[in-house]
Protein backbone atom coordinates (compact mmCIF):
# COMPACT_ATOMS: atom_id res chain seq x y z
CA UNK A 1 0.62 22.08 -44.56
CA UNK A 2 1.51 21.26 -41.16
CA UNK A 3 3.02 23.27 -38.53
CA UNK A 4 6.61 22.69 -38.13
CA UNK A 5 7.10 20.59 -35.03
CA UNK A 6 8.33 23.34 -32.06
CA UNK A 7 8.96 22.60 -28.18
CA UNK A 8 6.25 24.97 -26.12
CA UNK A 9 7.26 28.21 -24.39
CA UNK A 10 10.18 27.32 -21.39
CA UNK A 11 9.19 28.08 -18.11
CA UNK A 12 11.76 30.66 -16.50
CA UNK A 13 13.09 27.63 -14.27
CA UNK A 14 12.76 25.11 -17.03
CA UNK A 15 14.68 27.35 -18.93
CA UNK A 16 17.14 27.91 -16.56
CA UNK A 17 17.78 24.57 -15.96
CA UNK A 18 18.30 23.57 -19.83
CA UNK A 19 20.98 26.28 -19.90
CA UNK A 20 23.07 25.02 -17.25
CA UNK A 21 22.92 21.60 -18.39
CA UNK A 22 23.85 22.95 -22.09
CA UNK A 23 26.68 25.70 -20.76
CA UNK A 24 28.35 22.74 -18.40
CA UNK A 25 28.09 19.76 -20.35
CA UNK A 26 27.25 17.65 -16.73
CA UNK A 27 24.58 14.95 -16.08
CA UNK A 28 25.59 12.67 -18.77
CA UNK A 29 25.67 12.98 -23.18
CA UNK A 30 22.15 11.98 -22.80
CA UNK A 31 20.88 14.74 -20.78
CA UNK A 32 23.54 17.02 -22.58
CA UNK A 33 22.37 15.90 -26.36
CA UNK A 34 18.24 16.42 -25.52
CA UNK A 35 18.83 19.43 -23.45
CA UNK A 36 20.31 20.98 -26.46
CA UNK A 37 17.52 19.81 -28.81
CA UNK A 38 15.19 21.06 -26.15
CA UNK A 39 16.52 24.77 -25.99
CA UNK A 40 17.59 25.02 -29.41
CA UNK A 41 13.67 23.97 -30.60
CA UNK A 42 12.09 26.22 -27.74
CA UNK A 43 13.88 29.26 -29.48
CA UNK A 44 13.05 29.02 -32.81
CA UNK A 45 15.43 26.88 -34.36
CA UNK A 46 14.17 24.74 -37.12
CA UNK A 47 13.87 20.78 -36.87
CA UNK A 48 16.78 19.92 -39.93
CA UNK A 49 18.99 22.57 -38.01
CA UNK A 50 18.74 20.61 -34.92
CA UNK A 51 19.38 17.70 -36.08
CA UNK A 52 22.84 18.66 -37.81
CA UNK A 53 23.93 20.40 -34.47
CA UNK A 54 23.31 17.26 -32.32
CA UNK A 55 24.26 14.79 -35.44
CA UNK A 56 21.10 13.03 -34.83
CA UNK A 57 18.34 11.79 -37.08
CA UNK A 58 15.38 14.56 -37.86
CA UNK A 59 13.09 12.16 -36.48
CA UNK A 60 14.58 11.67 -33.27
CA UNK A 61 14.66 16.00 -32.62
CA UNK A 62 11.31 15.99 -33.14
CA UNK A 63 10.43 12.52 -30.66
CA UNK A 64 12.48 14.50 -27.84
CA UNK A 65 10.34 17.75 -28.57
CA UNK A 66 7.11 15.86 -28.58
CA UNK A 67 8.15 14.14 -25.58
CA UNK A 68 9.15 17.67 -23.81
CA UNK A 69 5.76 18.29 -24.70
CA UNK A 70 3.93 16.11 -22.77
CA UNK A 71 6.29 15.51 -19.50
CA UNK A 72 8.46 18.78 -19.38
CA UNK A 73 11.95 17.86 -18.23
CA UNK A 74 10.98 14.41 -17.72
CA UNK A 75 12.08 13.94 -21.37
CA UNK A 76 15.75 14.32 -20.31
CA UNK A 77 15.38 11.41 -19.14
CA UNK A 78 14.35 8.86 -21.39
CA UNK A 79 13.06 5.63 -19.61
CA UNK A 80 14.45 2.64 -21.18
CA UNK A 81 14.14 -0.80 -19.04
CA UNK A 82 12.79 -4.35 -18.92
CA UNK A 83 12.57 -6.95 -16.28
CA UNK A 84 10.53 -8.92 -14.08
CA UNK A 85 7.12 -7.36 -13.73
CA UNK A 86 6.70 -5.04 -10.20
CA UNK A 87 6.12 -6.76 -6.81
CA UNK A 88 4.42 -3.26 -5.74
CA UNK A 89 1.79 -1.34 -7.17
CA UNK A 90 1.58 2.09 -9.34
CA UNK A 91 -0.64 3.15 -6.08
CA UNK A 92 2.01 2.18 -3.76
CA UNK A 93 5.20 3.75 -5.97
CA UNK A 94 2.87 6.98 -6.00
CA UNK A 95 2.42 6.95 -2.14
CA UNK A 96 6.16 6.65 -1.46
CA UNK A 97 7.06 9.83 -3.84
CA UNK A 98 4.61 11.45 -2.59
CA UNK A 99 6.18 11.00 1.16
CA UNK A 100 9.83 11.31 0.11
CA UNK A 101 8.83 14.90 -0.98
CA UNK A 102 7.08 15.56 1.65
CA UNK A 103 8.74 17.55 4.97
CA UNK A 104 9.21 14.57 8.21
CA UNK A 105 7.31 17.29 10.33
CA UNK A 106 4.28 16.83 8.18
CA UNK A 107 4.21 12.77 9.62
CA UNK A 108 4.83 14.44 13.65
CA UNK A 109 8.91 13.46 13.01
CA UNK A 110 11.69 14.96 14.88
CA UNK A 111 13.69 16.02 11.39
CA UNK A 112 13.77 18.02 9.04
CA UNK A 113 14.61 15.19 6.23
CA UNK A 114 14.58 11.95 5.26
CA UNK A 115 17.38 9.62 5.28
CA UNK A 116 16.34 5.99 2.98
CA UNK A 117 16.20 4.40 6.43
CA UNK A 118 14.26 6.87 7.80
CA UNK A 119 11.71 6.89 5.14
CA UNK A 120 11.69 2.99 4.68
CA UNK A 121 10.95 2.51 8.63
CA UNK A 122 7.97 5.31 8.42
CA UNK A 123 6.91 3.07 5.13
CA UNK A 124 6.59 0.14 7.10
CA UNK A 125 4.39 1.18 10.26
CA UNK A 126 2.28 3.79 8.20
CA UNK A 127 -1.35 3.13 9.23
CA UNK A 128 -2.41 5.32 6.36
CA UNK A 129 -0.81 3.05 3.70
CA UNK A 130 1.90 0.61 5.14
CA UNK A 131 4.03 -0.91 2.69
CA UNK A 132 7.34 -3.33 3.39
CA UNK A 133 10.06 -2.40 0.86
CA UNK A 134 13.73 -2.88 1.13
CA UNK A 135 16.21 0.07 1.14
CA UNK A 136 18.09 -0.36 -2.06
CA UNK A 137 14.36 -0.46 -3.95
CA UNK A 138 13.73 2.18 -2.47
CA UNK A 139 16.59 3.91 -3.96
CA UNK A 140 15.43 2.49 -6.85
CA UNK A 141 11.89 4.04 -6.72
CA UNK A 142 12.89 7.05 -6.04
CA UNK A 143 15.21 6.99 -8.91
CA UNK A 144 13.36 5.82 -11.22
CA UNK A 145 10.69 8.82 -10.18
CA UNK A 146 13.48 11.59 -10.40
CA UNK A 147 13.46 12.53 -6.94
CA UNK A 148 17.17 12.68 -5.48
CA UNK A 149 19.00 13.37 -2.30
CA UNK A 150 20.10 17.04 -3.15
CA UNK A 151 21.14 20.70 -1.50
CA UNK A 152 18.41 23.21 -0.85
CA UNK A 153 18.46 26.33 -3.64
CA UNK A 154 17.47 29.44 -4.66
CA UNK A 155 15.72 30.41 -7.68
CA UNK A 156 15.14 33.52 -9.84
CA UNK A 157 11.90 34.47 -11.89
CA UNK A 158 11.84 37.02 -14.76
CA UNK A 159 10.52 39.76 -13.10
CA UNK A 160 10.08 41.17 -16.76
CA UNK A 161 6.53 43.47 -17.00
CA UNK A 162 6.94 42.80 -21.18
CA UNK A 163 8.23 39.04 -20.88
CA UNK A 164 5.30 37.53 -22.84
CA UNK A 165 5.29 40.20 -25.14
CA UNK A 166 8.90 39.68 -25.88
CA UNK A 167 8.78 35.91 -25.64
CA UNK A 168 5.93 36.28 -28.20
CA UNK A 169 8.16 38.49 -30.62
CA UNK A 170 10.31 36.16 -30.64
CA UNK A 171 8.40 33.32 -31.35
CA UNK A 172 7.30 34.88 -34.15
CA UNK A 173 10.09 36.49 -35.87
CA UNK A 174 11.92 32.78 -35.37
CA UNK A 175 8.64 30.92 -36.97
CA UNK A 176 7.57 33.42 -39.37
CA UNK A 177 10.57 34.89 -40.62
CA UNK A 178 14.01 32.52 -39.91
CA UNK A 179 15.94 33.47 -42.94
CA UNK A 180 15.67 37.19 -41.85
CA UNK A 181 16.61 36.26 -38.05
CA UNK A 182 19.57 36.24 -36.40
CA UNK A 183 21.23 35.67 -32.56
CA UNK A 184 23.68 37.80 -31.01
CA UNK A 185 25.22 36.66 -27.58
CA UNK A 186 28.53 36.73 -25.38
CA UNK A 187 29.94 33.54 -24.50
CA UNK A 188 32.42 33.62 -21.24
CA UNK A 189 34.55 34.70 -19.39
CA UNK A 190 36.97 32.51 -21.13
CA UNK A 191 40.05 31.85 -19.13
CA UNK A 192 43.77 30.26 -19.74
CA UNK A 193 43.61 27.10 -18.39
CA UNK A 194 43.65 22.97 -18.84
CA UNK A 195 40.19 22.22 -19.74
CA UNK A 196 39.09 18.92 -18.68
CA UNK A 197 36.82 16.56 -21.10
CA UNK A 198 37.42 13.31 -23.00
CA UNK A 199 40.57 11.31 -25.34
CA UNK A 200 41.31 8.51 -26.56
CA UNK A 201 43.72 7.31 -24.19
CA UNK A 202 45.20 3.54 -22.78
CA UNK A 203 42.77 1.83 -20.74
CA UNK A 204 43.77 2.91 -17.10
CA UNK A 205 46.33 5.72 -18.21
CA UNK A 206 44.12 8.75 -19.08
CA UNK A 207 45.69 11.57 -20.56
CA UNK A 208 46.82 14.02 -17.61
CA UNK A 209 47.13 18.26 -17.71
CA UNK A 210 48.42 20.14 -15.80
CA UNK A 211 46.89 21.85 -12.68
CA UNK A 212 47.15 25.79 -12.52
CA UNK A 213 47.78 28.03 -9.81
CA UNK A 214 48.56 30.79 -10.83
CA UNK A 215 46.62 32.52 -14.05
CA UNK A 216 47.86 35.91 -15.13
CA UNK A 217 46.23 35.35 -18.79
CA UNK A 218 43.29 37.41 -17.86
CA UNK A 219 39.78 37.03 -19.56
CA UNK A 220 38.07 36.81 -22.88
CA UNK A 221 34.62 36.99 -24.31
CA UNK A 222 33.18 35.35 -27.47
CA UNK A 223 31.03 38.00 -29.02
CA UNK A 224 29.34 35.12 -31.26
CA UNK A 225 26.53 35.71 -34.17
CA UNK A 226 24.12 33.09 -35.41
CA UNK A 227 21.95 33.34 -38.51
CA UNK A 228 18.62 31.17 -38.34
CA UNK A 229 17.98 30.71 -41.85
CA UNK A 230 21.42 29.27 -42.80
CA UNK A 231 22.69 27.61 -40.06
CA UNK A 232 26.33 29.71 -40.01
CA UNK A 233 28.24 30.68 -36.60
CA UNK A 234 31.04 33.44 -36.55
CA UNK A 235 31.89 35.88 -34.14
CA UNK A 236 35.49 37.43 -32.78
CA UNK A 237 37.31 37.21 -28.99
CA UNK A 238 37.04 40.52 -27.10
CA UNK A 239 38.77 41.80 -23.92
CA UNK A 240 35.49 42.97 -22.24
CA UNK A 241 31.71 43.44 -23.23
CA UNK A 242 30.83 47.03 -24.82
CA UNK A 243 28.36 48.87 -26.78
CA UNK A 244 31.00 49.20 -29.77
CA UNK A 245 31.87 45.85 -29.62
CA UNK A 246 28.23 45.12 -30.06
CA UNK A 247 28.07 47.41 -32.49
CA UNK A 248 30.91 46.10 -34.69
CA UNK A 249 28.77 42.18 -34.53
CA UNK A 250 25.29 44.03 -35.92
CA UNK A 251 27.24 45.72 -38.55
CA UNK A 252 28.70 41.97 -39.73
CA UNK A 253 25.14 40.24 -39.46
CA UNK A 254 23.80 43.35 -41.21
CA UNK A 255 26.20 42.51 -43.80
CA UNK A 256 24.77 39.19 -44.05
CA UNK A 257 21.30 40.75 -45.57
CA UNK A 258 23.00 43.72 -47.36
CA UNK A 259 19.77 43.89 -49.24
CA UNK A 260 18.20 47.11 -46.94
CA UNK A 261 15.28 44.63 -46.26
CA UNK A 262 14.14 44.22 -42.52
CA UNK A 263 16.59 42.19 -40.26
CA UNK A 264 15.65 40.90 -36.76
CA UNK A 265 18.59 39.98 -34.03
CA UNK A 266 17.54 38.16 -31.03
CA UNK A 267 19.71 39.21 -27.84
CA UNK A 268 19.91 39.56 -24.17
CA UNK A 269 18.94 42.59 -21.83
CA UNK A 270 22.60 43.54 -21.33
CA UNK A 271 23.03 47.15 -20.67
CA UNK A 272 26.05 47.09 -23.82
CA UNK A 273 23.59 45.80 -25.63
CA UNK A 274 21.09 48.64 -25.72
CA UNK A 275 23.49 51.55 -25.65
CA UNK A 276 21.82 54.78 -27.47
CA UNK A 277 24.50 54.65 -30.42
CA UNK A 278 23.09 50.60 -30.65
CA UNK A 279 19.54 51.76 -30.86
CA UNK A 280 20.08 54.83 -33.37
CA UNK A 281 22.29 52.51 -35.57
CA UNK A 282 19.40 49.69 -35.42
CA UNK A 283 16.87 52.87 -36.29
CA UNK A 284 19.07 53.82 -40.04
CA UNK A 285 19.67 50.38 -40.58
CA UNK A 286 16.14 48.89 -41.02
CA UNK A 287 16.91 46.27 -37.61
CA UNK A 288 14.76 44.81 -34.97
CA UNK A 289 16.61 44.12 -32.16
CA UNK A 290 14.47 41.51 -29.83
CA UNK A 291 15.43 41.72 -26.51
CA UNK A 292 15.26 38.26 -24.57
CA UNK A 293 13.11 39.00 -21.04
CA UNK A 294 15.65 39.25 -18.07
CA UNK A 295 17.02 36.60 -16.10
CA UNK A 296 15.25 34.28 -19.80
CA UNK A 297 18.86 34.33 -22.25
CA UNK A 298 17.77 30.54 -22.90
CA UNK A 299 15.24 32.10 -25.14
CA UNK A 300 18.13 33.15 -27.39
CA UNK A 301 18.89 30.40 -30.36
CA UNK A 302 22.42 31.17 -30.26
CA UNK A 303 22.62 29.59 -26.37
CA UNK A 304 22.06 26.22 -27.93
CA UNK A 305 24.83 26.74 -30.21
CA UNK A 306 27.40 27.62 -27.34
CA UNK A 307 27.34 24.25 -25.68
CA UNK A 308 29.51 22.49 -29.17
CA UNK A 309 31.40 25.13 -29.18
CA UNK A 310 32.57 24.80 -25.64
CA UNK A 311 33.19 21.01 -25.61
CA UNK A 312 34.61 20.80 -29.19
CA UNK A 313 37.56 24.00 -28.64
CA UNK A 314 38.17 23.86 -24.82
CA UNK A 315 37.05 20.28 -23.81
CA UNK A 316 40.37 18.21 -23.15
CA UNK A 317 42.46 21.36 -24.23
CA UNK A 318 45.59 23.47 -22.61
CA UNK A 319 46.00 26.31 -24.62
CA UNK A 320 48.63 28.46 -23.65
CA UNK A 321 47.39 31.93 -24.53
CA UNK A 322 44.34 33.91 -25.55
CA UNK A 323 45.54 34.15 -29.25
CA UNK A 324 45.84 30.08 -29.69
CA UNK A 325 42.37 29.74 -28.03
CA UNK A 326 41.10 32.23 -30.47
CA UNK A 327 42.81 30.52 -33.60
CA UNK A 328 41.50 27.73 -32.39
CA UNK A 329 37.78 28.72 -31.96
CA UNK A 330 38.27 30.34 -35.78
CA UNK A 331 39.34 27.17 -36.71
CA UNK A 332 35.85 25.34 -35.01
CA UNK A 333 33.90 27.76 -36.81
CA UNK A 334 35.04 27.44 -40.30
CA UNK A 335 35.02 23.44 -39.90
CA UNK A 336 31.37 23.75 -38.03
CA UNK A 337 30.18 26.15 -41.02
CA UNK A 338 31.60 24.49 -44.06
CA UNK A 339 30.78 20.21 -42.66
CA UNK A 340 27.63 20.95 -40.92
CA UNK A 341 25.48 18.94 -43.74
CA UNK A 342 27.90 16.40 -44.57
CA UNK A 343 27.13 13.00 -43.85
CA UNK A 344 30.27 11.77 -43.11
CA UNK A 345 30.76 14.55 -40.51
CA UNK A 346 27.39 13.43 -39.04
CA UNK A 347 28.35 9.66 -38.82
CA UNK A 348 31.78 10.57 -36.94
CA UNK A 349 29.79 13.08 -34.52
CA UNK A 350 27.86 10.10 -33.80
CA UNK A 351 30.62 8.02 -32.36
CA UNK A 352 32.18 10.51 -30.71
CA UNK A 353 29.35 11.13 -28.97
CA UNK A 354 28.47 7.50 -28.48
CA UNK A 355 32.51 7.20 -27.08
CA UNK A 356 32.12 10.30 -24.30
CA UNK A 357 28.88 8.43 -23.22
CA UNK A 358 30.66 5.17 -22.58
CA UNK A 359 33.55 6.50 -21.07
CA UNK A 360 31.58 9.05 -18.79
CA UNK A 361 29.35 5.78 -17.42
CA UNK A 362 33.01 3.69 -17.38
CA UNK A 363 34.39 6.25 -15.13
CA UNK A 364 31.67 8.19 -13.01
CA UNK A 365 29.14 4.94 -13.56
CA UNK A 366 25.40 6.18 -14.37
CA UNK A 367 24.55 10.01 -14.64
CA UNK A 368 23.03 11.05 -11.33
CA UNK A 369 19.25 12.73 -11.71
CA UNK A 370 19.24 16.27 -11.37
């Protein structure tokens, strides 16, 4: 039999980078839809359970992970164009990135960047390789090559000693063993306040909230559970993060197995997570916990899971309180656990999704490259 089709082990950037784009819901449904398929793969989630979770087709989840394969984030972006054929060469196109990403001092230039100007004048009088192209193709090359106009930024690498040996635990409790593994996680801080997103509303008049000033609601936290092997989300609202309160959510996935057979529940580094009454309960109660490598939560399955969640309970919402917000992310769970396979469900997940994508390029025009 063959191995089920699986995204490789994230980088810690790559990672990263598909977490932000999942938490946020920015850069466009497109870049939202594969992220998720991306992360949720790369963790150990299974092909069929992908595929209900983005209401796509099981052979496009596994396209996007063989595609993630082969070009790494490049897949977020899928390349779909025509047209009249080039009037510059793959040589030429490769030369230009090459100098866009490239510091000005490098070329004996008085900057520190490039402008398009800039960069088209140098283009023209290169001796090296001289090539005449217009400013707006140039935009267009360098587009079409994912290299933008962007802020500097930092970056963070797991500075985890065990990170392959926990990145390997988990890939192998998640391939080996899904109906036996689970994903624990805190989603938040979740706030009182209008959450922007998308409505049907009359062309020109979109639906309006209200702008807040002053929020004396306080925060919340989803403590949120997620069992591999049959696709089901629950999990409660807390005040704060604490040991008992993880506690409390290994105790309900523990119920989930109440057979005394070995359990495994993949979660994050957080000191409330490993608190000694966790450990000794996990001890008695037959449990693995697999701890995710620090500063690597994307390798949890249950991060994939957060990004509906988000956009389906707070996207286009103004709740007035923490208790309707929590009624109301109840409610998302039971509908999310009890329609997740039903074709109907799938079919108007598909529209929505295809709606948000026209309205987002109606309104912003096309998503801009990260």
């Amino acid at each position: 039999m063959a191995e089920p089709v699986r995204a490789r082990r994230l980088t810690d950037q790559e990672g990263q980078r598909l977490a932000q784009i999942v938490r946020r819901g920015k850069g466009g449904s497109i870049r939202v839809r594969r992220a998720t398929m991306i992360m949720a793969s790369a963790s150990g989630t299974p092909v069929p359970a992908i595929a209900r979770l983005v209401a796509a087709d099981e052979d496009t989840v596994r396209d996007v992970v063989h595609a993630f394969n082969e070009r790494g984030l490049a897949a977020l972006d899928p390349q779909w164009a025509g047209g009249r054929p080039r009037l510059i060469t793959d040589e030429d196109i490769a030369f230009i990135v090459a100098t866009a990403t490239e510091r000005p001092a490098v070329h004996d230039l008085p900057f520190t960047h490039w402008s398009v100007r800039k960069l088209a004048a140098h283009l023209a009088r290169c001796h090296q390789h001289r090539i005449m192209i217009s400013r707006e193709r140039l935009r267009q090359v360098l587009r079409a090559h994912a290299v933008s106009f962007q802020r500097t930024r930092t970056w963070k690498e797991s500075n985890d000693p065990d990170k392959e040996a926990k990145l390997d635990r988990i890939e192998h409790v998640t391939s080996h063993d899904p109906n036996r593994c689970f994903a624990f996680d805190q989603f938040g801080p979740l706030s009182i306040r209008p959450g922007h997103g998308t409505t049907w509303a009359r062309e020109s008049h979109p639906a309006r909230l209200p702008a807040t000033y002053r929020r004396t609601h306080g925060i919340r936290y989803f403590h949120g559970c997620y069992s591999l092997g049959d696709d089901q989300l629950w999990g409660v609202t807390r005040r704060r993060k604490g040991g008992e309160h993880t506690l409390a959510a290994l105790r309900s996935i523990r119920a989930a197995r109440p057979d005394d057979a070995p359990i495994h529940v993949i979660m994050d580094n957080l000191s409330a997570n490993k608190t000694p009454a966790v450990r000794a309960w996990a001890a008695n109660n037959n449990v693995e916990l697999c701890f995710t490598p620090t500063y690597a939560s994307w390798a949890n399955p249950i991060e994939a899971q957060f990004g509906p969640l988000r956009t389906f309970t707070m996207g286009a919402s103004n709740h007035p309180n923490h208790t309707v917000l929590a009624r109301g992310l109840q409610a998302y769970l039971r509908w999310r656990n009890a329609n997740a396979r039903h074709p109907d469900v799938l079919a108007a997940q598909r529209r929505e999704r295809a709606r948000i994508r026209s309205e987002r390029q109606h309104r912003w025009g096309r998503p801009r490259a990260a």
